[in-house]
Protein backbone atom coordinates (compact mmCIF):
# COMPACT_ATOMS: atom_id res chain seq x y z
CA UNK A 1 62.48 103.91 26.86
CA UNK A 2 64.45 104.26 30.31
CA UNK A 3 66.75 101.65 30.77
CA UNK A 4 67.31 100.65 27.33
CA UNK A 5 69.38 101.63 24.14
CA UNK A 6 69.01 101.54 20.70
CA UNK A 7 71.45 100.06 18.27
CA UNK A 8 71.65 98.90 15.07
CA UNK A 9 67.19 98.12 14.65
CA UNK A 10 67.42 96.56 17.81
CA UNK A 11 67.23 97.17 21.65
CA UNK A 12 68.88 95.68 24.87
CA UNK A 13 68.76 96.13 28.44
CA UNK A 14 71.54 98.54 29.79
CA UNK A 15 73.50 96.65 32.31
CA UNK A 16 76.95 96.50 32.96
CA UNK A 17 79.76 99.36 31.68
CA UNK A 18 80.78 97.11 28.26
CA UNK A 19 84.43 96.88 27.37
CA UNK A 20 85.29 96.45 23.68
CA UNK A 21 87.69 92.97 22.63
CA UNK A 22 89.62 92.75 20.25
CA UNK A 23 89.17 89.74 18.06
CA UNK A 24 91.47 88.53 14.82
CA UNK A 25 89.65 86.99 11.94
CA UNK A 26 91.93 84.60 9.76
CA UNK A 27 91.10 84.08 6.44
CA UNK A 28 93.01 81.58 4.16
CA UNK A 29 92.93 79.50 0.50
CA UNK A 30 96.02 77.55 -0.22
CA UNK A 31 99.01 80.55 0.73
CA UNK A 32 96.88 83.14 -0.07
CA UNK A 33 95.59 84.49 3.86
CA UNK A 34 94.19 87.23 5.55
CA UNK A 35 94.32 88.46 9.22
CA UNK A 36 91.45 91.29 10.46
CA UNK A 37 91.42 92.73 13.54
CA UNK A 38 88.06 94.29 15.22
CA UNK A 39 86.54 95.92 18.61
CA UNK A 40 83.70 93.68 19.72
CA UNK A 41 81.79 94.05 22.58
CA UNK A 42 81.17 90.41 24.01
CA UNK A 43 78.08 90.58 25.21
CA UNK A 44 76.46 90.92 21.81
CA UNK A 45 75.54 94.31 21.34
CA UNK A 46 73.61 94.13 18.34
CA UNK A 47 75.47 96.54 15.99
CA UNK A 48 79.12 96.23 17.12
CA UNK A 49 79.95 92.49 17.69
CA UNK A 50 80.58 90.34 14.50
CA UNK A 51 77.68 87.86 14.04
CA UNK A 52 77.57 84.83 12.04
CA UNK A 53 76.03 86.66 8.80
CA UNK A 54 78.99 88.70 8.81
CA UNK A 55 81.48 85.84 8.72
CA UNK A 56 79.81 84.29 6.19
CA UNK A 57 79.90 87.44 3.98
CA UNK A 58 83.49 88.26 4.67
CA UNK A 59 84.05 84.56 3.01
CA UNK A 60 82.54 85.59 0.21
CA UNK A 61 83.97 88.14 -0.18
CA UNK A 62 87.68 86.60 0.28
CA UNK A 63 87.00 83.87 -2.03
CA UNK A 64 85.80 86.41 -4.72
CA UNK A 65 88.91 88.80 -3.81
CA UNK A 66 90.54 88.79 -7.34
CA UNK A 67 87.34 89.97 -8.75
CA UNK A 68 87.49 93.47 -6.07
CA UNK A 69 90.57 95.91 -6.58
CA UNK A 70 89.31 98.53 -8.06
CA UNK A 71 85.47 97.70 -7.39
CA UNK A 72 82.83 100.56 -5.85
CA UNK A 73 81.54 98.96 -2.67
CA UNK A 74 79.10 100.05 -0.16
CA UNK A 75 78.35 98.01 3.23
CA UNK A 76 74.82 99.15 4.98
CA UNK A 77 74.32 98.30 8.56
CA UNK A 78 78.20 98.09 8.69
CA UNK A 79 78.92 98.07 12.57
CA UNK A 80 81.84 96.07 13.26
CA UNK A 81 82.47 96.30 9.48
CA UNK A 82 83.84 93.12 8.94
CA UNK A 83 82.98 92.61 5.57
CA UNK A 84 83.62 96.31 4.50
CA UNK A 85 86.84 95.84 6.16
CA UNK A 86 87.93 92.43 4.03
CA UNK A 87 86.57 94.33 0.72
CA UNK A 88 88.54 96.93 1.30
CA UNK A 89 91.83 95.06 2.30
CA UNK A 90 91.08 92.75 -0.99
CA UNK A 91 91.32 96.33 -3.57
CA UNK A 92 88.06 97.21 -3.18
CA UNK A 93 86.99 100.84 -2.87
CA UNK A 94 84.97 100.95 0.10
CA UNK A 95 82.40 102.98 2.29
CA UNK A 96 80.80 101.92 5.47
CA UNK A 97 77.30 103.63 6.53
CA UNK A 98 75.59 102.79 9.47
CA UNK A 99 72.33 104.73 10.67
CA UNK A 100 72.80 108.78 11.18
CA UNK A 101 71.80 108.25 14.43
CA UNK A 102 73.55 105.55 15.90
CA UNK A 103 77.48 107.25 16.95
CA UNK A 104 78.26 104.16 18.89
CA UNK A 105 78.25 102.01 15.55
CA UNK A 106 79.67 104.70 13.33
CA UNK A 107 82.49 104.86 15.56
CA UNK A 108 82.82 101.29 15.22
CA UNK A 109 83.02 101.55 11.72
CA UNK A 110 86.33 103.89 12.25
CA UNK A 111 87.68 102.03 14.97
CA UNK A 112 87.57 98.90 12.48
CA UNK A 113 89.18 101.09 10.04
CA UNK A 114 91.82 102.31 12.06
CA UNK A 115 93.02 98.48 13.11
CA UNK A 116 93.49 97.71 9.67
CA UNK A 117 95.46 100.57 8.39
CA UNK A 118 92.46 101.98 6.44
CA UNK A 119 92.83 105.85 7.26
CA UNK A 120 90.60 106.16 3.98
CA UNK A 121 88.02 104.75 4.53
CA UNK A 122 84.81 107.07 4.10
CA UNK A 123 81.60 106.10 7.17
CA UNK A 124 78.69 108.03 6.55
CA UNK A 125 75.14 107.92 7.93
CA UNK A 126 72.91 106.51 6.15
CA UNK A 127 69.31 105.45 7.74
CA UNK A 128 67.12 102.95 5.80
CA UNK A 129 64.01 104.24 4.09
CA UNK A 130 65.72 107.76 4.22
CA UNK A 131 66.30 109.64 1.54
CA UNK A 132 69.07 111.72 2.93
CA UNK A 133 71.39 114.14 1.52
CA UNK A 134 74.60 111.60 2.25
CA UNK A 135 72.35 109.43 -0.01
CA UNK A 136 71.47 111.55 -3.30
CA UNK A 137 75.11 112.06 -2.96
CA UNK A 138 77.37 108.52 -3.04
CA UNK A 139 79.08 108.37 -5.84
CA UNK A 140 78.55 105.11 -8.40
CA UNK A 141 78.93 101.69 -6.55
CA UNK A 142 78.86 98.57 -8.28
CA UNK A 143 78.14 95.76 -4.69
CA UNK A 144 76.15 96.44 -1.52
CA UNK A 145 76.89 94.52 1.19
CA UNK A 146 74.32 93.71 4.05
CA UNK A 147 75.24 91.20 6.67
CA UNK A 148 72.13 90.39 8.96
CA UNK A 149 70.40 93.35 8.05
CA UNK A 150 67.30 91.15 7.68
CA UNK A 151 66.34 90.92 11.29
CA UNK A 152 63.63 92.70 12.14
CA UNK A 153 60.53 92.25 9.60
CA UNK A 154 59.32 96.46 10.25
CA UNK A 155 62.49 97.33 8.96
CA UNK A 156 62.73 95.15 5.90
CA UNK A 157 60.22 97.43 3.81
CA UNK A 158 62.68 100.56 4.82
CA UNK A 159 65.63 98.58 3.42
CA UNK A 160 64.53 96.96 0.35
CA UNK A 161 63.39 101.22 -0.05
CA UNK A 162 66.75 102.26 -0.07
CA UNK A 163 68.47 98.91 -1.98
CA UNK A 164 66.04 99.71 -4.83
CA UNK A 165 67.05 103.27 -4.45
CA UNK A 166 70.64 102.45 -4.65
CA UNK A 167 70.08 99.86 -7.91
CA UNK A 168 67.95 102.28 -9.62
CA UNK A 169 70.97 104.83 -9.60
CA UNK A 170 73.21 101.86 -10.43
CA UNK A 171 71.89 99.06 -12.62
CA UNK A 172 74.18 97.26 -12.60
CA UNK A 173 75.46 97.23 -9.30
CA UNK A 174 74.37 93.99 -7.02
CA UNK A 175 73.12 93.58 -3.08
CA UNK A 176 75.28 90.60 -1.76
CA UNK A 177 73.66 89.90 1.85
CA UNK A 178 73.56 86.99 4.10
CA UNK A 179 70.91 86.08 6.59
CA UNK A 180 70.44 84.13 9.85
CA UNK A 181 67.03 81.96 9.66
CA UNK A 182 65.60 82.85 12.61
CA UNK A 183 61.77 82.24 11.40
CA UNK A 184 59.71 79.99 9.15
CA UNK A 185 56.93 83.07 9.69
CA UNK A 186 59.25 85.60 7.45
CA UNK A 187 60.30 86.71 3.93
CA UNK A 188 61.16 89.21 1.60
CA UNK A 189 60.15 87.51 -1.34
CA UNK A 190 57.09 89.50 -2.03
CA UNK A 191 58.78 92.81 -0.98
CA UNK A 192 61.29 92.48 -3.76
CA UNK A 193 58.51 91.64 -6.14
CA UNK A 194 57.07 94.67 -4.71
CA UNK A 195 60.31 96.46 -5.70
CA UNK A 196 60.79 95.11 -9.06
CA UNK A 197 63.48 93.11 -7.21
CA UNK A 198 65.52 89.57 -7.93
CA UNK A 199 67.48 87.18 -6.03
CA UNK A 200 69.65 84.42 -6.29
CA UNK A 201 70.66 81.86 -3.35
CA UNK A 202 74.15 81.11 -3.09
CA UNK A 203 74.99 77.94 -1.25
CA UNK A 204 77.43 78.49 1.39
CA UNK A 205 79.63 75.24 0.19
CA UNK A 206 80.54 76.87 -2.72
CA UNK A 207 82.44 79.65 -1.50
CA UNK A 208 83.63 77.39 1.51
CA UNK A 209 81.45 78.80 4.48
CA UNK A 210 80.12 75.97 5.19
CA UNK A 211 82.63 74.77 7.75
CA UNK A 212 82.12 73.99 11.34
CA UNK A 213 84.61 76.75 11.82
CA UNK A 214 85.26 79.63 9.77
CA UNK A 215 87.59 82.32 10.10
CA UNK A 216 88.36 81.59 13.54
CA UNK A 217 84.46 81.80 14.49
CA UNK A 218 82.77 78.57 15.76
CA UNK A 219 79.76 78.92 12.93
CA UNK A 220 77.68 78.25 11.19
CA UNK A 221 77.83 74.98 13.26
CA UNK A 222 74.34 76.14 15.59
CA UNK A 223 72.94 78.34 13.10
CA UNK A 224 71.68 78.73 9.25
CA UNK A 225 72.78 80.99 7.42
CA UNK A 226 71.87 81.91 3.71
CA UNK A 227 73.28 84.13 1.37
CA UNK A 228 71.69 85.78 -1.43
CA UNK A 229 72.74 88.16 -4.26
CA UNK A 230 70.04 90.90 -5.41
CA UNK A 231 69.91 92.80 -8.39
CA UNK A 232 66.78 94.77 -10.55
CA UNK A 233 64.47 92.53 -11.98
CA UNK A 234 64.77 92.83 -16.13
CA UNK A 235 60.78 94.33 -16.42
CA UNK A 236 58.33 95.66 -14.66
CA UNK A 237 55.46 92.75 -15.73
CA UNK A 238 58.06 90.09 -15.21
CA UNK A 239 56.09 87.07 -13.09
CA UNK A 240 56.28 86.88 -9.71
CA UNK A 241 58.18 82.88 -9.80
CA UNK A 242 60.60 84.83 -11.97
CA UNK A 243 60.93 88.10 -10.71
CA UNK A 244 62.30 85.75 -7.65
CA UNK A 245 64.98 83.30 -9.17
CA UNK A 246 65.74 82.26 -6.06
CA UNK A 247 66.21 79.05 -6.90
CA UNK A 248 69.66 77.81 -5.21
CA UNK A 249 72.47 77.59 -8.10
């Protein structure tokens, strides 16, 4: 379509030659702390500035830090990598993907890397609902991480595709996402029932994200956030109330 681009599942109008910013993310519990550093571009480009969802999951992800050295971790949809970023600075073995097609945000995903002294880093593309050679070949993971991935309802079918994909290969492994509620009109509930799917809702005051400000953002004060963590459901003829235990522990 003339005059727009296409980034990240979502479109915006081409307007004004966009200058990345550097913003510093401070994470802290007691004198345990944090500091990342990523290229955002202010004016909200969908896949490379750091939205809410992706605060929220970096939290998470810092208040479960002793449980990541060593762990196998895959962010989709990374962008401005935020949360890949904090995994990976917490011990975790990381890769960032964003779609095959989208440079911009693949770049961003280096350009995060290279800020935080993370030469190692692997990005690779990886397109939802694709199943790819970069795919078929990832070596085991044990946590996907999504932040905001859940925008768009046409793409959710094409995601939940390649998280089942992901957790067929990997039982065990988990999807840890977080979501802006943007619409009462949406869900994926029957999609992961679809997908032999479960979920679990994980309040946001119990890993401390729910804070007027967090990690030097000013969220989730004007928005609502959830998180949830999904894994395989135990049986195919599992109900559909318990295929979903989404009930909020």
């Amino acid at each position: 379509m003339a005059g727009r681009q296409y980034v990240s599942g979502r479109d915006w109008p081409v307007a004004e030659p966009r200058r990345p910013w550097a913003r510093r993310y401070h994470f802290e519990e007691g004198p345990a702390a944090l500091v990342v550093d990523v290229l955002e571009v202010l004016d909200s480009q969908y896949g490379l500035y750091v939205w809410p969802c992706a605060v929220v999951l970096a939290q998470y992800l810092w208040a479960h830090r002793r449980s990541l050295p060593g762990k196998r971790v895959l962010e989709i949809g990374a962008g401005v990598s935020l949360p890949g970023v904090v995994a990976a600075r917490c011990g975790a073995q990381v890769i960032l993907s964003d779609s095959e097609e989208l440079t911009q945000c693949l770049q961003s995903c280096r350009n995060s890397c290279l800020l935080n002294s993370l030469p190692g880093v692997p990005v690779l593309g990886l397109t939802w609902g694709r199943v790819s050679p970069q795919l078929l070949s990832l070596a085991p993971i044990d946590i996907i991480l999504g932040s905001d991935v859940f925008f768009d309802p046409k793409d959710f079918e094409d995601i939940l595709t390649t998280i089942y994909f992901l957790l067929e290969k990997n039982p065990h492994a988990q999807f840890w996402t977080t979501y802006q509620v943007r619409s009462a009109d949406w869900s994926i509930e029957a999609l992961l029932y679809k997908w032999n799917l479960k979920c679990i809702h994980v309040p946001l005051h119990s890993f401390g994200a729910d804070k007027e400000h967090l990690a030097s953002s000013s969220m989730p004060g004007r928005h609502t956030i959830e998180m949830m963590i999904i894994s395989l459901a135990q049986s195919e003829g599992t109900s559909l109330y318990s295929a979903l235990d989404c009930s909020t522990r």
